[in-house]
N, C-alpha and C. Protein backbone atom coordinates (compact mmCIF):
# COMPACT_ATOMS: atom_id res chain seq x y z
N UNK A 1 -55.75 -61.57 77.24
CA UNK A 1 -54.93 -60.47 76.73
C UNK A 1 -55.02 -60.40 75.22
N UNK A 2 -55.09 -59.20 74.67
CA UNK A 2 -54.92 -58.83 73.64
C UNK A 2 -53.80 -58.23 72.91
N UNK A 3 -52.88 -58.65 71.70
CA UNK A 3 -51.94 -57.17 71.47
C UNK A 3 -52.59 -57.02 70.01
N UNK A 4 -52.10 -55.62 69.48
CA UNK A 4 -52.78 -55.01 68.38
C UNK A 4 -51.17 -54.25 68.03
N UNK A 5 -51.01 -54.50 66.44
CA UNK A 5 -50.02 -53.57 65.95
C UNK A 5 -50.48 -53.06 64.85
N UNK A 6 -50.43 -51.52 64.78
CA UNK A 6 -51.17 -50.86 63.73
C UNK A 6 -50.15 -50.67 62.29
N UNK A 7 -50.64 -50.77 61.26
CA UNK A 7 -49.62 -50.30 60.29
C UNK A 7 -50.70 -49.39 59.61
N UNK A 8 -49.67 -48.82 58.23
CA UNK A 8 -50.13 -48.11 57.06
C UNK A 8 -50.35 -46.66 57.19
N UNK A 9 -49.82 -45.71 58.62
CA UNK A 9 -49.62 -44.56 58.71
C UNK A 9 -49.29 -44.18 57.71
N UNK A 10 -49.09 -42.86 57.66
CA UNK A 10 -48.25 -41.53 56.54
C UNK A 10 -48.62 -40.82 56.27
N UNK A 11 -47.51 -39.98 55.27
CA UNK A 11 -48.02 -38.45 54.86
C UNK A 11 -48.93 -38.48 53.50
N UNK A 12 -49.77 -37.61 53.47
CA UNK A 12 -50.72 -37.66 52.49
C UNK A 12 -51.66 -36.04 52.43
N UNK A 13 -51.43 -36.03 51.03
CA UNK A 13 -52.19 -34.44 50.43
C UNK A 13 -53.54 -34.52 50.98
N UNK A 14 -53.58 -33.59 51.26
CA UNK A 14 -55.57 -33.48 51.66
C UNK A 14 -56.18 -33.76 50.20
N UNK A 15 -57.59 -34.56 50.35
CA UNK A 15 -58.09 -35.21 49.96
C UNK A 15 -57.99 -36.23 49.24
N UNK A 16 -56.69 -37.02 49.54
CA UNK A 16 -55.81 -38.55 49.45
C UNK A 16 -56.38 -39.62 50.27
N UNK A 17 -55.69 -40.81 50.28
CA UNK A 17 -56.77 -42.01 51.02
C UNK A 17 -55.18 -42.29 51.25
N UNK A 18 -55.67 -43.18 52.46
CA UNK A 18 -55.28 -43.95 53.31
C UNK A 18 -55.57 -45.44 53.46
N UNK A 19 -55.16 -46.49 54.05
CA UNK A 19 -55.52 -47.32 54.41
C UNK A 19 -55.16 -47.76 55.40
N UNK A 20 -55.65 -47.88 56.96
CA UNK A 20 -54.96 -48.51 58.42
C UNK A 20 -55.26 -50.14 58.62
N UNK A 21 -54.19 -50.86 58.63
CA UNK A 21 -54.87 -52.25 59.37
C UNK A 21 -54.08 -52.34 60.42
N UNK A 22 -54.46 -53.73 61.03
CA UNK A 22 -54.05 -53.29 62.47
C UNK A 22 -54.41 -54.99 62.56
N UNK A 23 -53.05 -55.92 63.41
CA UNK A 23 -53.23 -57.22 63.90
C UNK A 23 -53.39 -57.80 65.09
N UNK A 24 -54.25 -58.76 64.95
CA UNK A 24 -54.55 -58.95 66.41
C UNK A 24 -53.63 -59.92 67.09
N UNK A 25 -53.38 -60.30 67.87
CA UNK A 25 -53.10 -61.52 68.48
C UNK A 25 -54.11 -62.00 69.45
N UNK A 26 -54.41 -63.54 70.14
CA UNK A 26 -55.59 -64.16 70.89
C UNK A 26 -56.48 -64.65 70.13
N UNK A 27 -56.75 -65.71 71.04
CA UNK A 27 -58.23 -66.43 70.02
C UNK A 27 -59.25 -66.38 70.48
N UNK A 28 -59.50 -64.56 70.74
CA UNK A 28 -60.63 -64.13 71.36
C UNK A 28 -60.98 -62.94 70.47
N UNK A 29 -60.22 -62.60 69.22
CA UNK A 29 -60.57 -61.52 68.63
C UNK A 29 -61.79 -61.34 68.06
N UNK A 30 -62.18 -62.32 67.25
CA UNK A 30 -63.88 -62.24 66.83
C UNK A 30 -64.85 -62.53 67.57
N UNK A 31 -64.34 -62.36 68.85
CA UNK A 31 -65.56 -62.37 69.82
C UNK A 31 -65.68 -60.70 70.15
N UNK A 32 -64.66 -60.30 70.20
CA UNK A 32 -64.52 -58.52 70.82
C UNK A 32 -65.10 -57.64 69.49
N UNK A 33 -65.77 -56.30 70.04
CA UNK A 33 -65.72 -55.29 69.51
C UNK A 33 -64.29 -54.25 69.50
N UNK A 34 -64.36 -53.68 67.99
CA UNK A 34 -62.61 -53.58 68.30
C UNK A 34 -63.42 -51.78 67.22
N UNK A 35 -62.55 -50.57 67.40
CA UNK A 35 -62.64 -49.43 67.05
C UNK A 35 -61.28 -49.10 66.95
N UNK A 36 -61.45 -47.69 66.32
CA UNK A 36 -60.26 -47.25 65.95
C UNK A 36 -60.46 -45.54 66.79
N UNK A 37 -58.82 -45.34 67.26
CA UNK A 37 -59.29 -43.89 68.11
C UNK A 37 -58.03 -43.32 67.59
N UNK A 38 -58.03 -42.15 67.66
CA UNK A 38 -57.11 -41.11 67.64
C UNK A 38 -57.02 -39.95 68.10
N UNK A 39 -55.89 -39.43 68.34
CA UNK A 39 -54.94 -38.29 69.19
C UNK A 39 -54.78 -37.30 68.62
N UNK A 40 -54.75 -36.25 68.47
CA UNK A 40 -54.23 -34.69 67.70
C UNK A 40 -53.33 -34.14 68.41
N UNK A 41 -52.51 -33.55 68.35
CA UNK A 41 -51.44 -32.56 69.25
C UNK A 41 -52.50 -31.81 70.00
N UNK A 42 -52.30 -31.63 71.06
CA UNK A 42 -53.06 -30.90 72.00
C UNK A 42 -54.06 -31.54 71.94
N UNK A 43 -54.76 -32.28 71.72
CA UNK A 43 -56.41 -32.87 72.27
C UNK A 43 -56.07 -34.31 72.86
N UNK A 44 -57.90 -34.65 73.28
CA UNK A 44 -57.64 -36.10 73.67
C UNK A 44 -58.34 -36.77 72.86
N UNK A 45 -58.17 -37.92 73.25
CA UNK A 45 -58.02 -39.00 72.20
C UNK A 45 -59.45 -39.00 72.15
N UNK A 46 -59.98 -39.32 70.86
CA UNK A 46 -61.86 -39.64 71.03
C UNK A 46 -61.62 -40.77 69.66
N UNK A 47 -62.44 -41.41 70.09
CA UNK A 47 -63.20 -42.75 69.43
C UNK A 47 -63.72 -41.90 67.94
N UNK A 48 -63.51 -42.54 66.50
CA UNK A 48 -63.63 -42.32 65.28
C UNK A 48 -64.85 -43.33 64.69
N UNK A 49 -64.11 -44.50 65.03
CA UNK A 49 -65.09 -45.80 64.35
C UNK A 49 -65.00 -46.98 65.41
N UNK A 50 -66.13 -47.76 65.24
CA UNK A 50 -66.40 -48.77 65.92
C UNK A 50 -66.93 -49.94 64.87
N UNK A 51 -66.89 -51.00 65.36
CA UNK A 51 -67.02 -52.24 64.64
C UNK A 51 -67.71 -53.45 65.64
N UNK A 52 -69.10 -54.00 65.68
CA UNK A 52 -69.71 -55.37 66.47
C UNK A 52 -68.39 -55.86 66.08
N UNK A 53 -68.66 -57.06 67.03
CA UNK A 53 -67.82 -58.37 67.24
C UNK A 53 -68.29 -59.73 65.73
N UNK A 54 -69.48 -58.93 65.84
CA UNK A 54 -69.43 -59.70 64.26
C UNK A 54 -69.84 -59.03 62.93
N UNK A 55 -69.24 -57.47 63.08
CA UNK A 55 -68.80 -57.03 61.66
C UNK A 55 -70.21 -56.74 61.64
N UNK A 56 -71.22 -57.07 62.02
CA UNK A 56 -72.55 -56.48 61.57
C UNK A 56 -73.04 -55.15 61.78
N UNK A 57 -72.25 -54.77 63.01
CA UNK A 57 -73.09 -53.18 63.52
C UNK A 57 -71.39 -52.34 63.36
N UNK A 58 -71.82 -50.96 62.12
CA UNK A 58 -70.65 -49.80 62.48
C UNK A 58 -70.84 -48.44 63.31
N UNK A 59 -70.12 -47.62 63.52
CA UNK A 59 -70.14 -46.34 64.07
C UNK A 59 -69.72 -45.60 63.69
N UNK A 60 -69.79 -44.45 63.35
CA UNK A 60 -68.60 -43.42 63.08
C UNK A 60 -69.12 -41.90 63.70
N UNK A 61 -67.67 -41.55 64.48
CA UNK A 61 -67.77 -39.94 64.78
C UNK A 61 -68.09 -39.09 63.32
N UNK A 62 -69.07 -37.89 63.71
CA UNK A 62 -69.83 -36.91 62.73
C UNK A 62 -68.30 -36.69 61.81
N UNK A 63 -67.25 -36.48 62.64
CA UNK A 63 -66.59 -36.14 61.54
C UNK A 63 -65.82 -36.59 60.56
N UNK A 64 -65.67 -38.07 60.77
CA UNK A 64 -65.59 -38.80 59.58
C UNK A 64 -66.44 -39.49 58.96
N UNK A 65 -67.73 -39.37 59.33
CA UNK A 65 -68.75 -40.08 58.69
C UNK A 65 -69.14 -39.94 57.17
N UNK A 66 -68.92 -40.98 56.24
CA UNK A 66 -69.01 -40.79 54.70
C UNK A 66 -67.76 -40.59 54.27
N UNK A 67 -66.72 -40.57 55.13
CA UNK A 67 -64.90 -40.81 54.42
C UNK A 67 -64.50 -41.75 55.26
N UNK A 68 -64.71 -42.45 56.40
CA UNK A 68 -63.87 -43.39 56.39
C UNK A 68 -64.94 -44.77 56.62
N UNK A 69 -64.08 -45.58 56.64
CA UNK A 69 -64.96 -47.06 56.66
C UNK A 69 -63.91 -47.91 57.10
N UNK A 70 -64.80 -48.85 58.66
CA UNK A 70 -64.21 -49.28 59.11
C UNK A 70 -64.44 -51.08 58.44
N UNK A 71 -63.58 -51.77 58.88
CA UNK A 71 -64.31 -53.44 58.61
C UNK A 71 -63.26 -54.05 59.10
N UNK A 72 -63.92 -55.76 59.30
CA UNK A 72 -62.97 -56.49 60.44
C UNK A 72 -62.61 -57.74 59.01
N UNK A 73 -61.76 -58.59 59.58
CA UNK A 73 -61.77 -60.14 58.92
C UNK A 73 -61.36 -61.41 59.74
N UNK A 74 -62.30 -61.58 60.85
CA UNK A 74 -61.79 -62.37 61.67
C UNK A 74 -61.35 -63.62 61.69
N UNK A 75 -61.70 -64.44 60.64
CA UNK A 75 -60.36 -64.99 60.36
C UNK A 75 -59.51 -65.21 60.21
N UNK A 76 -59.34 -64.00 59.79
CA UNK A 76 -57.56 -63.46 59.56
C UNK A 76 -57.27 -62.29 60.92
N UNK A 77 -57.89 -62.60 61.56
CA UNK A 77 -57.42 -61.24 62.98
C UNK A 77 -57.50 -59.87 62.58
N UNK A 78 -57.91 -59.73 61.47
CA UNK A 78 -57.41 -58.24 61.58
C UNK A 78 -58.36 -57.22 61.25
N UNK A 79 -58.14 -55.89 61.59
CA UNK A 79 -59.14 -54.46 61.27
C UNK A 79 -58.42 -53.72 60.67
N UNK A 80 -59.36 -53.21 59.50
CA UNK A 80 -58.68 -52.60 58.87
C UNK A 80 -60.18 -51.29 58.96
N UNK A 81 -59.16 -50.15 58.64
CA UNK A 81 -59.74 -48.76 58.06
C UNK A 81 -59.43 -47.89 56.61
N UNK A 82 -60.56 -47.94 55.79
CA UNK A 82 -60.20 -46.56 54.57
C UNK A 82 -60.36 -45.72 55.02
N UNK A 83 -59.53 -44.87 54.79
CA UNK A 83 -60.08 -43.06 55.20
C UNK A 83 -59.88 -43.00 53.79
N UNK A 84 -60.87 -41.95 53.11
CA UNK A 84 -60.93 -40.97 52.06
C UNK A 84 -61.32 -39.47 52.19
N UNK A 85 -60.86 -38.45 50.90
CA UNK A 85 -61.05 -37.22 51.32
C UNK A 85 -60.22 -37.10 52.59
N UNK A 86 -58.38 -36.92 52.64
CA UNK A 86 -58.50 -37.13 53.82
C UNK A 86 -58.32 -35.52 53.99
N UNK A 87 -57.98 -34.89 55.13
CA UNK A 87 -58.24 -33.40 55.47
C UNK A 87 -57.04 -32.91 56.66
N UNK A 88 -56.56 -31.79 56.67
CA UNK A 88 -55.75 -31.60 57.34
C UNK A 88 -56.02 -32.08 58.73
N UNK A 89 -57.05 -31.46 59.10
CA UNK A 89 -57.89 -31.73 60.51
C UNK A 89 -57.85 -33.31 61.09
N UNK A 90 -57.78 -34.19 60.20
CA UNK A 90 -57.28 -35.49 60.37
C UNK A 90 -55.86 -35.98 60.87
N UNK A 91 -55.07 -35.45 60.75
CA UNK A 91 -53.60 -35.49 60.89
C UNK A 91 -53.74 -36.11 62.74
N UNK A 92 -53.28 -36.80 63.18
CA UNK A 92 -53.32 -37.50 64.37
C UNK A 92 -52.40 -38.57 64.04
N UNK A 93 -52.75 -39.51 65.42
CA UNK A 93 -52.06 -40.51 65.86
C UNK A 93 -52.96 -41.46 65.73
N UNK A 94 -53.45 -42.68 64.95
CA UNK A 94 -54.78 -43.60 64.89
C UNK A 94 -54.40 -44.62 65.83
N UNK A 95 -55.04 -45.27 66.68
CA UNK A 95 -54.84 -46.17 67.76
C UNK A 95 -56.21 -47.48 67.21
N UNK A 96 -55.67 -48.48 66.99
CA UNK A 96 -56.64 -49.46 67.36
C UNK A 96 -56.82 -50.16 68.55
N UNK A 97 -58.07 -50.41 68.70
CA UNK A 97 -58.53 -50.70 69.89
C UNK A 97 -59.69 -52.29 70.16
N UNK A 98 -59.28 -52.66 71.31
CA UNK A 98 -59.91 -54.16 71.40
C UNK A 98 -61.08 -53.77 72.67
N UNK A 99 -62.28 -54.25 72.67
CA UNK A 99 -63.09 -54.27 73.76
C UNK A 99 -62.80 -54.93 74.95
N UNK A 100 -62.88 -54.29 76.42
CA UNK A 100 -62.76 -55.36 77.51
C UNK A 100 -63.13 -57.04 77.18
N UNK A 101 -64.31 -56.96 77.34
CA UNK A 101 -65.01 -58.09 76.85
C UNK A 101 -65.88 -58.59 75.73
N UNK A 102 -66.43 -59.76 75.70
CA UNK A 102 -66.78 -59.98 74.46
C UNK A 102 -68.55 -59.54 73.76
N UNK A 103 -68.63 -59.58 72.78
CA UNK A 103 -69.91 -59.46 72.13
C UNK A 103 -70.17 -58.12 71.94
N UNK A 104 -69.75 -57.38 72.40
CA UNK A 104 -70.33 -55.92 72.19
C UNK A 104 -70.26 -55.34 70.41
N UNK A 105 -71.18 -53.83 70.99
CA UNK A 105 -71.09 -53.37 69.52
C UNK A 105 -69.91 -52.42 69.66
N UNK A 106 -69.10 -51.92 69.93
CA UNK A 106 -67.98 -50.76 70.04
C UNK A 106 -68.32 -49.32 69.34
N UNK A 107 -69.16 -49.02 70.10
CA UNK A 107 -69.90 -48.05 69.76
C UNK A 107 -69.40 -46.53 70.98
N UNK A 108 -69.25 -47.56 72.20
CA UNK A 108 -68.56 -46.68 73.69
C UNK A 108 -67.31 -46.49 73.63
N UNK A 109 -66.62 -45.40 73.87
CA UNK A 109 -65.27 -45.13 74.43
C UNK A 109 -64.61 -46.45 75.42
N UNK A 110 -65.98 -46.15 76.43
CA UNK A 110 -65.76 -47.46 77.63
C UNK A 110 -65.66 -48.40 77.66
N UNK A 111 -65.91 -48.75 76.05
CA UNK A 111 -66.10 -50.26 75.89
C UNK A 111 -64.48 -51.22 76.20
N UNK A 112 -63.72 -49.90 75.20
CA UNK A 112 -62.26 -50.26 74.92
C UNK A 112 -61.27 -50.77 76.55
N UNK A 113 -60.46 -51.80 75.89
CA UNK A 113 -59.45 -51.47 76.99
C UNK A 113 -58.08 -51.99 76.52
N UNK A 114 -58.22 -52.21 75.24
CA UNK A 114 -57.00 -52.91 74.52
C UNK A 114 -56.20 -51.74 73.93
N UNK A 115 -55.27 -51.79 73.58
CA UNK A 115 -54.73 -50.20 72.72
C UNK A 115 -53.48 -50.94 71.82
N UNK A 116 -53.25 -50.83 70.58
CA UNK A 116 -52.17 -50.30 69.95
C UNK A 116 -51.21 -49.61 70.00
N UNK A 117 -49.50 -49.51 69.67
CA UNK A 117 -48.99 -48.59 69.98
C UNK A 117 -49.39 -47.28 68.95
N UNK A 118 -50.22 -47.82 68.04
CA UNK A 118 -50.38 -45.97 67.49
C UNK A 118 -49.25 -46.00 66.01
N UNK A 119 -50.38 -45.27 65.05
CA UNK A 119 -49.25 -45.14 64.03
C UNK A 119 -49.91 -43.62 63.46
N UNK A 120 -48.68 -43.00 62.45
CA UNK A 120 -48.95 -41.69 62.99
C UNK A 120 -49.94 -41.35 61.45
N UNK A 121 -50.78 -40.65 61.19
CA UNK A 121 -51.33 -40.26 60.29
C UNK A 121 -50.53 -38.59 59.60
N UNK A 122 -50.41 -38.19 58.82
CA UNK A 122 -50.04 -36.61 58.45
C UNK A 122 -50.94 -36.40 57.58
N UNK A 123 -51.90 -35.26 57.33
CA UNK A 123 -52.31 -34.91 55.63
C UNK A 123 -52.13 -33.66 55.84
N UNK A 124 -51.08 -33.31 54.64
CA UNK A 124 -50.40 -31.58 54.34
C UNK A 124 -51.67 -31.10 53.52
N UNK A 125 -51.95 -29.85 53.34
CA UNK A 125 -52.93 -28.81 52.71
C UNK A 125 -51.93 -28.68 52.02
């Protein structure tokens, strides 16, 4: 089992930064691929960024690619995300996420099966 608690939500002007981390619990975290997903009012949730199990391989959906950046510190359990440039269109719910099992690159939706309760993102225009 995994739990994950996300912090560092909030409101923020379009093209402001952010910063999400997110803690793990288990002494299986730097074995997992762990990503970050988020929610919009009315949509579903899709996968943003992904992170290997050892920080070597990233991912990112087209539409944050070149503003946000994901990275792990598994020593210290935890994932963190910059978003920059952030954009109205961003405004969601960010969920971190732990892989079923271990070694992967978290590159798949499918990979995930861990979840966060979610912290909320806003950026006003």
């Amino acid at each position: 089992q995994v739990q994950l608690v996300e912090s560092g939500g909030g409101l923020v002007q379009a093209g402001g930064s952010l910063r999400l981390s997110c803690a793990a619990s288990g002494r299986t975290f730097s074995s997992r691929a762990m990503g970050w997903f988020r929610q919009a009012p009315g949509k579903e949730r899709e996968i943003v960024a992904g992170i290997s199990w050892s920080g070597g391989s990233t991912s990112y959906a087209d539409s944050v690619k070149g503003r946000f950046a994901i990275s792990r510190a598994n020593a210290k359990n935890t994932l963190s995300r910059q978003m920059n440039s952030l954009k109205p269109e961003d405004t969601a719910v960010y969920y971190c996420a732990a892989a079923y099992g271990g070694y992967g690159l978290g590159s798949r939706e499918s990979e995930f099966g861990y979840w966060g309760q979610g912290t909320q993102v806003t950026v006003s225009s």
